[in-house]
Protein backbone atom coordinates (compact mmCIF):
# COMPACT_ATOMS: atom_id res chain seq x y z
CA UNK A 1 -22.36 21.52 49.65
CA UNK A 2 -19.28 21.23 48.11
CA UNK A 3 -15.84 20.36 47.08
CA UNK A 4 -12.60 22.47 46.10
CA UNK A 5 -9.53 20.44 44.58
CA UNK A 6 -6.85 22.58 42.85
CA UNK A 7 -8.67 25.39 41.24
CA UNK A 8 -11.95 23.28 40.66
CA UNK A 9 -14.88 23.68 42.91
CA UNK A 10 -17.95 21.13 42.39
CA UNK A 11 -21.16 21.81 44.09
CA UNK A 12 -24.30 21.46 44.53
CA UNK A 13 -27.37 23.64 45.76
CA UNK A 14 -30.05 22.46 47.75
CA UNK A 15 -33.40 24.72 48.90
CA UNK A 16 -35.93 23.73 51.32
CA UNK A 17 -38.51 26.75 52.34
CA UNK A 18 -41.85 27.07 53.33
CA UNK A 19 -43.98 29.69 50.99
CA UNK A 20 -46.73 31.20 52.30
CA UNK A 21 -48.35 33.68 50.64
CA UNK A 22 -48.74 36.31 53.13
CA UNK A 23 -50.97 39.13 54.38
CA UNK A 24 -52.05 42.39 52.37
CA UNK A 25 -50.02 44.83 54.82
CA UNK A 26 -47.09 42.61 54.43
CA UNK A 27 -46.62 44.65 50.89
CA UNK A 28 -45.21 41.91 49.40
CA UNK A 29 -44.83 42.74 45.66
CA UNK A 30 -47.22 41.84 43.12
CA UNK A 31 -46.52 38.19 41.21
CA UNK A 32 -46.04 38.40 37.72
CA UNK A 33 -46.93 35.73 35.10
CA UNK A 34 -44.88 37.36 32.14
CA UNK A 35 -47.32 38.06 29.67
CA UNK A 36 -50.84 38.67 28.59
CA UNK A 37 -53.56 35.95 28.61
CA UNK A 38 -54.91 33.92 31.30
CA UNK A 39 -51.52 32.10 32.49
CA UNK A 40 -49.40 34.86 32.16
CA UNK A 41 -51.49 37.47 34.29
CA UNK A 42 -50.27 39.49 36.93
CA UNK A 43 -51.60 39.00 40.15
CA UNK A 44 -51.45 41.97 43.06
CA UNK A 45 -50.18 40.35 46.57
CA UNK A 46 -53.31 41.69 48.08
CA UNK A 47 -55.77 39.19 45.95
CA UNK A 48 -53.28 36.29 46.13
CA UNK A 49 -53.32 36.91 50.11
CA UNK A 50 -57.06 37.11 50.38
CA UNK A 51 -57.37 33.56 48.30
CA UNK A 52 -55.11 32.32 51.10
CA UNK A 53 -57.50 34.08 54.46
CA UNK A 54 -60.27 32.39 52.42
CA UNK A 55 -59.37 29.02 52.40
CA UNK A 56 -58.39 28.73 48.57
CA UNK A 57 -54.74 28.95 48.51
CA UNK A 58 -52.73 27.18 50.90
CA UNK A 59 -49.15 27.73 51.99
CA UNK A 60 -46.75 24.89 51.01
CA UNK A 61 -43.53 23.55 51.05
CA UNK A 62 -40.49 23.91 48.41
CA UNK A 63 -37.36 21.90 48.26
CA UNK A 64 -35.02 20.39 45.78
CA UNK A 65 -31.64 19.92 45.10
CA UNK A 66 -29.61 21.30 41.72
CA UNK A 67 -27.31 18.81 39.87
CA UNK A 68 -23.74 18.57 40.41
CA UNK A 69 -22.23 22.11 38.99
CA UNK A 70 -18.15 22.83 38.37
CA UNK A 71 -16.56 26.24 38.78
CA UNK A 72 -13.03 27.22 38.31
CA UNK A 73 -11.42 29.52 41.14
């Protein structure tokens, strides 16, 4: 949403998905955690959707809205 007066635009951005994390022949690509250790490991699509078939990941919702922003045109 949004407003233009002159050559200022102020917005905002708002997101509301659903995730779900898929099936293996979906080939979805593998989720990275950035970095080495136990938080930052990289997980292949095919184990993440397995966790889901098995009960131990669940899809779920995502929304939010950004703060105001202001752009010049």
């Amino acid at each position: 949403m949004g407003e233009k007066e002159g050559d200022e635009i102020t917005y905002h951005v708002e997101v509301k998905k659903r995730y779900d994390w898929g099936t293996p022949i979906e080939h979805r690509a593998t989720v990275s955690g950035g970095g080495p250790g136990p938080m930052g490991m990289d997980l292949e699509q095919t184990d993440i959707a397995h966790l889901h078939g098995s009960g131990m990941a669940q899809d779920f919702d995502v929304s939010g809205t950004s703060d105001e922003m202001t752009a010049r045109s």
